[in-house]
C-alpha atoms as a PDB file:
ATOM      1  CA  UNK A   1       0.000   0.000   0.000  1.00  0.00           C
ATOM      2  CA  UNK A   2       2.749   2.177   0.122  1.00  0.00           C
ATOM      3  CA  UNK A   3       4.356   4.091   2.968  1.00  0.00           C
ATOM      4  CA  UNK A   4       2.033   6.788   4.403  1.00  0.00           C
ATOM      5  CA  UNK A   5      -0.130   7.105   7.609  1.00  0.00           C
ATOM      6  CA  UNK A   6      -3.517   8.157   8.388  1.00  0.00           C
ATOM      7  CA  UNK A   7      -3.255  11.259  11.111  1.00  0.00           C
ATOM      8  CA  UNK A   8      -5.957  10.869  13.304  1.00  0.00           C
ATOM      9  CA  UNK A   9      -7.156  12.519  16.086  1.00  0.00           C
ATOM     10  CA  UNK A  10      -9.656  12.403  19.141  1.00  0.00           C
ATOM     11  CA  UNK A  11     -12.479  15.384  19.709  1.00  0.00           C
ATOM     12  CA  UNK A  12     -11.366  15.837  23.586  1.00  0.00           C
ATOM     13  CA  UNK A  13     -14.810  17.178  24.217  1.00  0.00           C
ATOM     14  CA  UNK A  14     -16.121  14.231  22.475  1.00  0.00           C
ATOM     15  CA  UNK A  15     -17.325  10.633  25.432  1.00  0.00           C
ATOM     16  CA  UNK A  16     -19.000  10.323  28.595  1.00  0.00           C
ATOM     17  CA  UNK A  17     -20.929  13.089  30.220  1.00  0.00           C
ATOM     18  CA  UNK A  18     -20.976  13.228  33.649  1.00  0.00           C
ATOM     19  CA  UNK A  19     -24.913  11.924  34.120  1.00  0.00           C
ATOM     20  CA  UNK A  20     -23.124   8.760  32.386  1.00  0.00           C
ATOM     21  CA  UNK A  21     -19.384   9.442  34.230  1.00  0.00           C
ATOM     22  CA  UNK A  22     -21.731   9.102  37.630  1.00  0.00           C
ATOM     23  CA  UNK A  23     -23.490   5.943  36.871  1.00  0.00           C
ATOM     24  CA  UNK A  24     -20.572   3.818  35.458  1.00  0.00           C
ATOM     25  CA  UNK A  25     -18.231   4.727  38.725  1.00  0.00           C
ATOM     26  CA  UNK A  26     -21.247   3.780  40.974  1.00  0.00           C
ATOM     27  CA  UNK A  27     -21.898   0.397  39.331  1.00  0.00           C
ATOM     28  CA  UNK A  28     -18.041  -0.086  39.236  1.00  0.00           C
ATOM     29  CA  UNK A  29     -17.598   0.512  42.590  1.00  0.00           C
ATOM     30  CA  UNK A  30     -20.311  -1.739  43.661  1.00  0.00           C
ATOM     31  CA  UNK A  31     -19.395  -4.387  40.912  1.00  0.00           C
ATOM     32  CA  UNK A  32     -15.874  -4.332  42.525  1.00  0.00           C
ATOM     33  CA  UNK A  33     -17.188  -4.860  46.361  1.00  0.00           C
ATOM     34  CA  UNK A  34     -19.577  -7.546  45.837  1.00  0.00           C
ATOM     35  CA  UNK A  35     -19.122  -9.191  42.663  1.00  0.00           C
ATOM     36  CA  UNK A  36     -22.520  -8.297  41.229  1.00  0.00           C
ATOM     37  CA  UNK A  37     -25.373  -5.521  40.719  1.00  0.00           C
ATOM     38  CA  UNK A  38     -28.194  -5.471  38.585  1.00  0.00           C
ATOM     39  CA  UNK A  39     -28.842  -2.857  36.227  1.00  0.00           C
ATOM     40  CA  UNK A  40     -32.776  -1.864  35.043  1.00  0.00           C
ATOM     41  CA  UNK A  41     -32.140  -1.225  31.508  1.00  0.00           C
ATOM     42  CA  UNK A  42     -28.894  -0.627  29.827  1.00  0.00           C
ATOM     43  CA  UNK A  43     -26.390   1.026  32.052  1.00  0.00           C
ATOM     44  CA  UNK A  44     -25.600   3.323  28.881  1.00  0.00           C
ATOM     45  CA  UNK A  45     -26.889   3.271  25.301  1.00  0.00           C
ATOM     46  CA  UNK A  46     -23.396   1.786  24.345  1.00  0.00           C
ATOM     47  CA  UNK A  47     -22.851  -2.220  23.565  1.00  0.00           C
ATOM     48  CA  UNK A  48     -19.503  -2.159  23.815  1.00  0.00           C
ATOM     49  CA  UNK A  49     -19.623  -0.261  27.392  1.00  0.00           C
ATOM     50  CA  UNK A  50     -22.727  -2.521  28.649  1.00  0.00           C
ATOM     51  CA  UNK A  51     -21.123  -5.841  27.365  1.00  0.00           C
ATOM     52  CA  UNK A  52     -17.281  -4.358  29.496  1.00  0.00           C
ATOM     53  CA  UNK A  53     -19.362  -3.814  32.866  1.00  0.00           C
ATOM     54  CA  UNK A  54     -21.799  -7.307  32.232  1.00  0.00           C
ATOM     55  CA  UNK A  55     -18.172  -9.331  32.205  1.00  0.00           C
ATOM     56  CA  UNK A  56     -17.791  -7.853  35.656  1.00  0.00           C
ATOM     57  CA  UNK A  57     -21.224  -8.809  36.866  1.00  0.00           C
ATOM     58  CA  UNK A  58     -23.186  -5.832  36.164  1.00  0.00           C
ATOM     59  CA  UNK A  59     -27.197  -7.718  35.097  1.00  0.00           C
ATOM     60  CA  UNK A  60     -29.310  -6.017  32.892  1.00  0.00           C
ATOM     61  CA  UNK A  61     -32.975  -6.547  33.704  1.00  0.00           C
ATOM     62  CA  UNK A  62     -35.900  -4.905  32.387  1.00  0.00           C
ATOM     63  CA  UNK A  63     -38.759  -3.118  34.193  1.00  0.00           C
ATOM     64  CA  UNK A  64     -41.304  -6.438  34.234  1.00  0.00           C
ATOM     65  CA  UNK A  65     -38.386  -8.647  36.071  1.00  0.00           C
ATOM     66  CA  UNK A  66     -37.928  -5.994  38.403  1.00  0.00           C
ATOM     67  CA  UNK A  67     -41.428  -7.584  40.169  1.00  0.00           C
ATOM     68  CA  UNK A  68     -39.687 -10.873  40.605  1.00  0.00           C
ATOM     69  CA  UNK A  69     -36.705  -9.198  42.669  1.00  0.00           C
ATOM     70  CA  UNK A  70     -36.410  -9.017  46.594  1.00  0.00           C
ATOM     71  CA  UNK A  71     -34.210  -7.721  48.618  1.00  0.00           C
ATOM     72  CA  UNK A  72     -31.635  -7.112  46.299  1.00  0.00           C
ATOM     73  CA  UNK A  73     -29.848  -3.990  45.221  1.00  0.00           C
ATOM     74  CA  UNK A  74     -30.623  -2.337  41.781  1.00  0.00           C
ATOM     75  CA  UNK A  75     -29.426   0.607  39.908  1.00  0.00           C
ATOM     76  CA  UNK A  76     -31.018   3.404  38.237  1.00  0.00           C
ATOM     77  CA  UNK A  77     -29.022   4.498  35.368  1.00  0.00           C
ATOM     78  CA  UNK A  78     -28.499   7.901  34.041  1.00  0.00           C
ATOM     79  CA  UNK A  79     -31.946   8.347  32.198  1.00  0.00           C
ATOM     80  CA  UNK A  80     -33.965   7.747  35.423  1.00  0.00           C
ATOM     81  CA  UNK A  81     -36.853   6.391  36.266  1.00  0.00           C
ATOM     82  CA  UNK A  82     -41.282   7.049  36.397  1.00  0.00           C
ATOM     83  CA  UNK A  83     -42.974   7.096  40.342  1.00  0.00           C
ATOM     84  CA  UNK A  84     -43.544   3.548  39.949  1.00  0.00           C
ATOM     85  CA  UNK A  85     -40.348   1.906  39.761  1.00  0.00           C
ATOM     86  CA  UNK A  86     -39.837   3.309  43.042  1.00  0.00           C
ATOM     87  CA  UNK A  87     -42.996   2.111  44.212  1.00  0.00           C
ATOM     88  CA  UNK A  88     -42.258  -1.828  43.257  1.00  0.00           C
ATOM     89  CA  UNK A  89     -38.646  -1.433  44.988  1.00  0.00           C
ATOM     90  CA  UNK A  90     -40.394  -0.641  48.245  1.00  0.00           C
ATOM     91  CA  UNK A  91     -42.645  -3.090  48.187  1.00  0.00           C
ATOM     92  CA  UNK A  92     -40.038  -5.722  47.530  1.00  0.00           C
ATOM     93  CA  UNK A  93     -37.948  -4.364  49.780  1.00  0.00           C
ATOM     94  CA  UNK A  94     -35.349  -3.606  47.046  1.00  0.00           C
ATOM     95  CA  UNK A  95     -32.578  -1.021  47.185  1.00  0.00           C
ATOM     96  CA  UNK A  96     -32.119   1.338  44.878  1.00  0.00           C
ATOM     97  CA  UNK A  97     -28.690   2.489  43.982  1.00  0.00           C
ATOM     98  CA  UNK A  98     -29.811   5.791  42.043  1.00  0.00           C
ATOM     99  CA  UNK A  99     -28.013   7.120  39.528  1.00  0.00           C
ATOM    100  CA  UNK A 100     -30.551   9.637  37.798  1.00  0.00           C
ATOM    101  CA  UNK A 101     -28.283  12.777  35.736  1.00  0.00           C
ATOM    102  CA  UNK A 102     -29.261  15.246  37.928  1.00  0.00           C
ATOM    103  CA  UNK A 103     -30.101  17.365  34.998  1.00  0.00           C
ATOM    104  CA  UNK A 104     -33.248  14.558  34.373  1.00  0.00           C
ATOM    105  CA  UNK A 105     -34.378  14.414  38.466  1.00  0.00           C
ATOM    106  CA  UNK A 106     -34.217  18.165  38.053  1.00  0.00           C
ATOM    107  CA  UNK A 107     -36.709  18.083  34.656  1.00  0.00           C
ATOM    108  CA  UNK A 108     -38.608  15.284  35.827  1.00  0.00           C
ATOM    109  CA  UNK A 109     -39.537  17.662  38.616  1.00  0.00           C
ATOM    110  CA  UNK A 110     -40.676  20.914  37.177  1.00  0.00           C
ATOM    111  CA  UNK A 111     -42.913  18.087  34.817  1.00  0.00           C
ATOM    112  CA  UNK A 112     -44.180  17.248  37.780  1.00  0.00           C
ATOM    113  CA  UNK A 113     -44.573  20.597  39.079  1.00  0.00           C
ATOM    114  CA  UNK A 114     -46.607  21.417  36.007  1.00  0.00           C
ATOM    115  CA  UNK A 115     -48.888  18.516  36.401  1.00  0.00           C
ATOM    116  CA  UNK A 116     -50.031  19.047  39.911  1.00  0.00           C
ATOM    117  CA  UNK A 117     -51.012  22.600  38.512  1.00  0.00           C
ATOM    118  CA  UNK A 118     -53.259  20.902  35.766  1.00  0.00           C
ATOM    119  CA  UNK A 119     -51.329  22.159  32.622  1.00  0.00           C
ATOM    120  CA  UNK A 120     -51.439  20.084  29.727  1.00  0.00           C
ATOM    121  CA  UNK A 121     -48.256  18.971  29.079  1.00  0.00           C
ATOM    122  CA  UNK A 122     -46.607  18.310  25.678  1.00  0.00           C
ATOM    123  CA  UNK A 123     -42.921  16.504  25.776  1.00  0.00           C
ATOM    124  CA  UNK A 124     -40.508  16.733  22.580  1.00  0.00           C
ATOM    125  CA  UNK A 125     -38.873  13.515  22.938  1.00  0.00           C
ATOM    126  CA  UNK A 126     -38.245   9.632  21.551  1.00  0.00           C
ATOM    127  CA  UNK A 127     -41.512   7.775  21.931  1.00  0.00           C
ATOM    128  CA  UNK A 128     -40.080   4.569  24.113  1.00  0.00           C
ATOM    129  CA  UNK A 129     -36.754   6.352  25.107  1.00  0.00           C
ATOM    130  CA  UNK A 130     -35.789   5.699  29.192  1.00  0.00           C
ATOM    131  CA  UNK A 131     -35.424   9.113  29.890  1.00  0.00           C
ATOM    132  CA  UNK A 132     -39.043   9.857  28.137  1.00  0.00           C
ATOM    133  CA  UNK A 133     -40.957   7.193  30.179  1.00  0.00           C
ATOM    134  CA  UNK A 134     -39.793   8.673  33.170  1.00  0.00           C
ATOM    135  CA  UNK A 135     -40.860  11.886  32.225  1.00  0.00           C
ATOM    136  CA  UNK A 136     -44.335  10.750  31.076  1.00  0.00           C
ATOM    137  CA  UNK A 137     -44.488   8.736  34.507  1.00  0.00           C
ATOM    138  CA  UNK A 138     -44.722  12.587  36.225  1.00  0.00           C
ATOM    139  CA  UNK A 139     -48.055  12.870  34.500  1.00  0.00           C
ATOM    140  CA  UNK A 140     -49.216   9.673  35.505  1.00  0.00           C
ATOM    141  CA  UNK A 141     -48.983   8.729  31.540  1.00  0.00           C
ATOM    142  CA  UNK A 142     -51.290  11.859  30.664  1.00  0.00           C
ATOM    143  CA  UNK A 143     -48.210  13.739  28.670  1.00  0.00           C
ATOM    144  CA  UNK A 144     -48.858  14.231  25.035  1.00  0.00           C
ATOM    145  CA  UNK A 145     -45.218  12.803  23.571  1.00  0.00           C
ATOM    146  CA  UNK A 146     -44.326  13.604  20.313  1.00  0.00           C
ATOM    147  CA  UNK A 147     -40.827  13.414  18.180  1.00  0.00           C
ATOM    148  CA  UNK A 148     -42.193  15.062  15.109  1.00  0.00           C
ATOM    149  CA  UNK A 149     -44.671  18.116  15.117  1.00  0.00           C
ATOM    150  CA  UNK A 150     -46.539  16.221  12.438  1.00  0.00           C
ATOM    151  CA  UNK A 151     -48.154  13.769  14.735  1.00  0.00           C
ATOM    152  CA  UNK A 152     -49.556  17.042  16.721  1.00  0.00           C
ATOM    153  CA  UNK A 153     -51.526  17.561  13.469  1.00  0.00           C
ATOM    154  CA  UNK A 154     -54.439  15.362  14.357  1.00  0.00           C
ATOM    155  CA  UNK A 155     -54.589  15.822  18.125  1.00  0.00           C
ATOM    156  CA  UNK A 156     -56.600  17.965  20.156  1.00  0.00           C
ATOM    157  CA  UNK A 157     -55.210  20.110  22.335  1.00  0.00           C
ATOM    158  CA  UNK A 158     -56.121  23.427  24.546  1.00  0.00           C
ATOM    159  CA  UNK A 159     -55.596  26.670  23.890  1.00  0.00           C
ATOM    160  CA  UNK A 160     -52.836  26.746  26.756  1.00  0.00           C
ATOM    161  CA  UNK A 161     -50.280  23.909  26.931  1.00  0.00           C
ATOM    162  CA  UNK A 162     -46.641  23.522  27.939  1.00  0.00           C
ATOM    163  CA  UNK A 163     -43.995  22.035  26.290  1.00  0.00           C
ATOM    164  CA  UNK A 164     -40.644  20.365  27.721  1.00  0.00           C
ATOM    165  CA  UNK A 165     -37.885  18.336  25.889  1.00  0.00           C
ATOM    166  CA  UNK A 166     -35.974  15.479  26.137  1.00  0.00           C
ATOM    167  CA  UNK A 167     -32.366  16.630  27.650  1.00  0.00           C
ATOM    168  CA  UNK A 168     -30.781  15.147  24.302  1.00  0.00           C
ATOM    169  CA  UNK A 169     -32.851  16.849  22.420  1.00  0.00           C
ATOM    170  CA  UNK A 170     -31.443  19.161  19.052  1.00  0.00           C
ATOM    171  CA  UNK A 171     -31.774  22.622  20.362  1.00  0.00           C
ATOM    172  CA  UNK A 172     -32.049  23.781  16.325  1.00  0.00           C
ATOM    173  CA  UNK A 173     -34.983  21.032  16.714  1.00  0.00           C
ATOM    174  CA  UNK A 174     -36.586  22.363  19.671  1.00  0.00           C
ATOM    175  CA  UNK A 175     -36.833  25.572  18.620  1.00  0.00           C
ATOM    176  CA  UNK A 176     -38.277  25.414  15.352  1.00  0.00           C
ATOM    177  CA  UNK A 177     -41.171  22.980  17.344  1.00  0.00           C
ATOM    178  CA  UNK A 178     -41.368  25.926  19.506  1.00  0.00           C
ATOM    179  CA  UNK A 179     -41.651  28.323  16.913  1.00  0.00           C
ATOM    180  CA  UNK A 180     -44.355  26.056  15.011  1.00  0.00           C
ATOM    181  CA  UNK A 181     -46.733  25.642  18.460  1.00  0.00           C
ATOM    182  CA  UNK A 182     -46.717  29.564  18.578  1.00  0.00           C
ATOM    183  CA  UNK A 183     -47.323  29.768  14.653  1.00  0.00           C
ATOM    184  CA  UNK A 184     -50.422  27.291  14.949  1.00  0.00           C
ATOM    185  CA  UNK A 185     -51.733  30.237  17.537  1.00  0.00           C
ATOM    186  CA  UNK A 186     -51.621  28.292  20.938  1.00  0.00           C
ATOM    187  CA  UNK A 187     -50.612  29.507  24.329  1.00  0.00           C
ATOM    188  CA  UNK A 188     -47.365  27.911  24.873  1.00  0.00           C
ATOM    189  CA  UNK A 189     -45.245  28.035  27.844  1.00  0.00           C
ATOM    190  CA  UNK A 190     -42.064  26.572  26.094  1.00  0.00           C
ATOM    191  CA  UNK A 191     -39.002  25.112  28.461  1.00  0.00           C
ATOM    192  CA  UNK A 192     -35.640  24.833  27.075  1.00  0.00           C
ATOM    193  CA  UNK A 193     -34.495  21.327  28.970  1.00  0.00           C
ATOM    194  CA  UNK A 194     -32.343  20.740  26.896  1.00  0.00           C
ATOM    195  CA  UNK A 195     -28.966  19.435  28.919  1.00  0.00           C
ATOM    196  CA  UNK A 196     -26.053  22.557  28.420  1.00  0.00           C
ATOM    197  CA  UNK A 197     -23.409  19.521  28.172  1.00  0.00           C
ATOM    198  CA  UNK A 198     -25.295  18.209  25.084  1.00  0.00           C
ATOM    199  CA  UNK A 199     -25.822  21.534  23.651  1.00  0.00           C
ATOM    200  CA  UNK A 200     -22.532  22.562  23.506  1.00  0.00           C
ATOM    201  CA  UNK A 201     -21.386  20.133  21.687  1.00  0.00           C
ATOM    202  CA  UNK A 202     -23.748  21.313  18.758  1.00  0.00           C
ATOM    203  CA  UNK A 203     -21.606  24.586  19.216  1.00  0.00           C
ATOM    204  CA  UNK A 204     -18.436  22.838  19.772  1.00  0.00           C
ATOM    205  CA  UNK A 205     -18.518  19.963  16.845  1.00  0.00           C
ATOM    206  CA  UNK A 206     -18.963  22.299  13.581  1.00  0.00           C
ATOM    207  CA  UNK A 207     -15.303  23.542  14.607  1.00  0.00           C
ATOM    208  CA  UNK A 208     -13.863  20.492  15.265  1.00  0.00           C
ATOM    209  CA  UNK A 209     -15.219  18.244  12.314  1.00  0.00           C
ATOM    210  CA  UNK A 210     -13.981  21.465   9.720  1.00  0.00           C
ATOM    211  CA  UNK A 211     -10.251  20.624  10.146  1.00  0.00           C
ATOM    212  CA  UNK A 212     -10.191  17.456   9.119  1.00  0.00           C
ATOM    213  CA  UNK A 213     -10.719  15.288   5.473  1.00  0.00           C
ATOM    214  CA  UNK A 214     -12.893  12.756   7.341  1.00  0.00           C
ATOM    215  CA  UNK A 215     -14.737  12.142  10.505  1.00  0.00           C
ATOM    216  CA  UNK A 216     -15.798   8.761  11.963  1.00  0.00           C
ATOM    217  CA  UNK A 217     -17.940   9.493  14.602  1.00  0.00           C
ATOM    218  CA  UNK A 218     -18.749   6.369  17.081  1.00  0.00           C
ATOM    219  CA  UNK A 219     -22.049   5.665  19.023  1.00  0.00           C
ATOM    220  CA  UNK A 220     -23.994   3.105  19.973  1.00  0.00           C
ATOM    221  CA  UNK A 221     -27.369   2.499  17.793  1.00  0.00           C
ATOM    222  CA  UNK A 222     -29.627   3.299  20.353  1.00  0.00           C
ATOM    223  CA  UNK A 223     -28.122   6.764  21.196  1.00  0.00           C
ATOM    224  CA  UNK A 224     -30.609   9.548  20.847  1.00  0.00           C
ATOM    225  CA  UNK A 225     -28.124  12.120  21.107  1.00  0.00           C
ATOM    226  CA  UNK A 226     -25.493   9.970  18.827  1.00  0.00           C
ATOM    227  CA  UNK A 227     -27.789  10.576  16.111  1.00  0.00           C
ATOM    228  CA  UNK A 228     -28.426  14.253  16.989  1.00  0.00           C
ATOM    229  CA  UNK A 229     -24.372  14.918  17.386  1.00  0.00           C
ATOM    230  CA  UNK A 230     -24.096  12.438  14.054  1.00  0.00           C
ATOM    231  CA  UNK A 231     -26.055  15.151  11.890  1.00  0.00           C
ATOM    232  CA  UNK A 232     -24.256  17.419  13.422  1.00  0.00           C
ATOM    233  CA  UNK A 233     -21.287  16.333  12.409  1.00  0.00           C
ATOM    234  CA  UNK A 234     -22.649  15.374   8.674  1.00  0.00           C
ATOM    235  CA  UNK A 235     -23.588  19.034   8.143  1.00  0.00           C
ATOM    236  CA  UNK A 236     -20.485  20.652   8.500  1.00  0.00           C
ATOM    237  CA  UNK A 237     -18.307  18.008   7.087  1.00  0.00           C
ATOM    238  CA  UNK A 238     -20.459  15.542   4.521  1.00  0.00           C
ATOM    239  CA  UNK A 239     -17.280  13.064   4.723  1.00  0.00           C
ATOM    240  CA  UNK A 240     -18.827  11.473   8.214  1.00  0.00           C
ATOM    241  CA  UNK A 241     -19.163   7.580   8.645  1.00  0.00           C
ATOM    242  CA  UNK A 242     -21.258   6.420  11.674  1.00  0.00           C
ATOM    243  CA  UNK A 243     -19.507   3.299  13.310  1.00  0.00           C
ATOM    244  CA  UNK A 244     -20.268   1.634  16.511  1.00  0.00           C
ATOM    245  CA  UNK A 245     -17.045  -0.416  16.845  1.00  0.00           C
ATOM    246  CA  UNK A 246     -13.774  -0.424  14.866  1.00  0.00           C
ATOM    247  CA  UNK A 247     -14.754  -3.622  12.986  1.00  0.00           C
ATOM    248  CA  UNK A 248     -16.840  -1.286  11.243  1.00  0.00           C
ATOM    249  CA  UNK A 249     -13.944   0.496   9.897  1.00  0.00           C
ATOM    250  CA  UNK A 250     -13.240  -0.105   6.134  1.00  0.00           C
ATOM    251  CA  UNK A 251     -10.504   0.811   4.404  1.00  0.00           C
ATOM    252  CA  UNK A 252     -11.761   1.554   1.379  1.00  0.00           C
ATOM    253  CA  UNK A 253     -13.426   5.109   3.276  1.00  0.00           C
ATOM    254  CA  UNK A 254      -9.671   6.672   3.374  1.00  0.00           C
ATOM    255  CA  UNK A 255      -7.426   7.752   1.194  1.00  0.00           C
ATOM    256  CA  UNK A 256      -3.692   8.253   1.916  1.00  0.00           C
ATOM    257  CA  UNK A 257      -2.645  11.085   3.988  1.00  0.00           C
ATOM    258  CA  UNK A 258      -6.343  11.740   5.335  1.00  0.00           C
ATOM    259  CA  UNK A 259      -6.536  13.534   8.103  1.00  0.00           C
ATOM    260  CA  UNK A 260      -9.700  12.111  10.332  1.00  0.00           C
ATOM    261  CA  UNK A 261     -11.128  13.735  13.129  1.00  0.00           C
ATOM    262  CA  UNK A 262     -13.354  10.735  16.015  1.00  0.00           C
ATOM    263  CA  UNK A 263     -15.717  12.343  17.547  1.00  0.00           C
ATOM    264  CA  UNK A 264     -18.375  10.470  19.630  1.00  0.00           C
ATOM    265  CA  UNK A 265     -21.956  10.695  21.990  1.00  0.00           C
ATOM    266  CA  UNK A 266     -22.170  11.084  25.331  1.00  0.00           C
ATOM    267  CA  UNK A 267     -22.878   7.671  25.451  1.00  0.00           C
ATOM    268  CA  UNK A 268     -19.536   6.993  23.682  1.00  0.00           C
ATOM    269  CA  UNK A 269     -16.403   5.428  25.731  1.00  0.00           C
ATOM    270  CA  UNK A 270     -13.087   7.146  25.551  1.00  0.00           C
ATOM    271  CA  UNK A 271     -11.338   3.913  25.587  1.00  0.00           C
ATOM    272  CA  UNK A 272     -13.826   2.612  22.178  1.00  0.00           C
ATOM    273  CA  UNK A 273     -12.925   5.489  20.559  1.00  0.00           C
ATOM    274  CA  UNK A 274      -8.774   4.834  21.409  1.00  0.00           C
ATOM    275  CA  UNK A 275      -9.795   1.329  19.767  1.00  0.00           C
ATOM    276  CA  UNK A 276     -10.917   3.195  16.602  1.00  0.00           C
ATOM    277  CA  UNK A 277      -7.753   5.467  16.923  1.00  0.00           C
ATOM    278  CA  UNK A 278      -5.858   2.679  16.545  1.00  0.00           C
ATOM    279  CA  UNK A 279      -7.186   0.801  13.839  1.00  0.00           C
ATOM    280  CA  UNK A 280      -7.423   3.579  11.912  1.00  0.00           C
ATOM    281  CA  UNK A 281      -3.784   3.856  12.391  1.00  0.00           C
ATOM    282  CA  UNK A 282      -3.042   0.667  11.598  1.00  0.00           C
ATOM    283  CA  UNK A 283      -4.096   0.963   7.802  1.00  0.00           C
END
């Protein structure tokens, strides 16, 4: 192939958050004390990360196994969790290792807040997403949850209503669903909730991806905000592949000499995206 080698380099600002940062310590610390901890949901919307902390003995239940547990301890992960989770580990005298972002307990409460005043509540999010279903749980389910103003065509709402988002949500997103509610003539009370540590990375990535020939930009699947910080990315530099491990990686995407720029979600592991690093390096 000839003697030349791919310079690549790591978006600093790009990996964990500290919602995620939190969680992962707390299950490692507990993981390392007793051998095992079980986990409702993924820890983080990251294979690679969940199948690093399962080999240590972290156990990934869902929500209709957590019924079958007693007195055992489970974590909440980053995304937290609706009234009723809490309700079940009472009554099965289960503890709860909580590890809600603080940003999330914070939004889940002014929700809340906004329900026991009887507004009707309208939340910009990912129909099924963790974080959403313990923001709908605030409103005991009563929430009108929508990820694309289109499906708000056909529903009928009050005059007054007041929106929140998801804390991953695109701000560019929010905004223009913001400025659409207010065209259509309602009411709105609109809430920014959008998490500052995900927003600045919209700010932050146009500069980063523009100095480079490529970008290969690494997130789990199921990342909300991998696909939001993905089309980030794609905008300001078109030459973006979305990988979720290095096994992805082809060589056939680079040419010699490229310069390529990894960024990643806040789901995204530092030490995956060294693994990318590396391959890359070795082509």
């Amino acid at each position: 192939m000839g003697e030349y080698q791919l310079k690549v380099t790591i978006d600093q600002d790009s990996g964990f958050c500290f919602g995620v940062v939190y969680a992962i310590d707390m299950a490692e610390e507990i993981l390392a004390e007793e051998g095992y901890l079980y986990c409702l949901g993924d820890i983080v919307h990251n294979d690679e990360e969940v199948e690093r902390l399962k080999a240590r003995g972290l156990r990934i239940i869902e929500h209709a196994q957590l019924g079958d547990l007693h007195n055992e301890k489970v974590l909440i992960r980053a995304h937290g969790e609706a009234p009723d989770t809490y309700r079940i580990a009472l009554e099965n005298n289960i503890t709860l290792i909580d590890a809600s972002c603080p940003v999330v307990l914070k939004l889940q409460n002014r929700i809340k807040t906004s329900y026991d005043a009887n507004e009707k509540i309208l939340i910009f999010g990912k129909h099924g997403h963790a974080e959403v279903i313990g923001l709908e749980g605030q409103t005991n389910n009563e929430a009108v949850v929508f990820q694309d103003i289109a499906e708000l065509d056909d529903v009928e709402l009050p005059q007054n209503i007041t929106l929140y988002t998801q804390t991953t949500k695109s701000m560019e997103k929010f905004y223009s669903v913001k400025d659409e509610l207010i065209a259509r003539g309602y009411n709105l009370k609109a809430n920014d909730t959008i998490c500052r540590q995900v927003s600045n990375r919209d700010k932050d990535l146009p500069k980063f991806v523009s100095r480079f020939d490529k970008i290969v930009f690494v997130s789990g699947r199921k990342s909300s905000n991998g696909k939001v910080l993905f089309e980030v990315c794609r905008k300001n530099n078109p030459n973006t592949y979305f990988i979720s491990s290095a096994s992805e990686l082809d060589k056939t995407m680079f040419s010699a000499n490229d310069t390529i720029g990894i960024a990643g979600a806040t789901s995204t592991p530092m030490w995956l995206m060294q693994e990318v690093k590396t391959a890359l390096e070795q082509f």
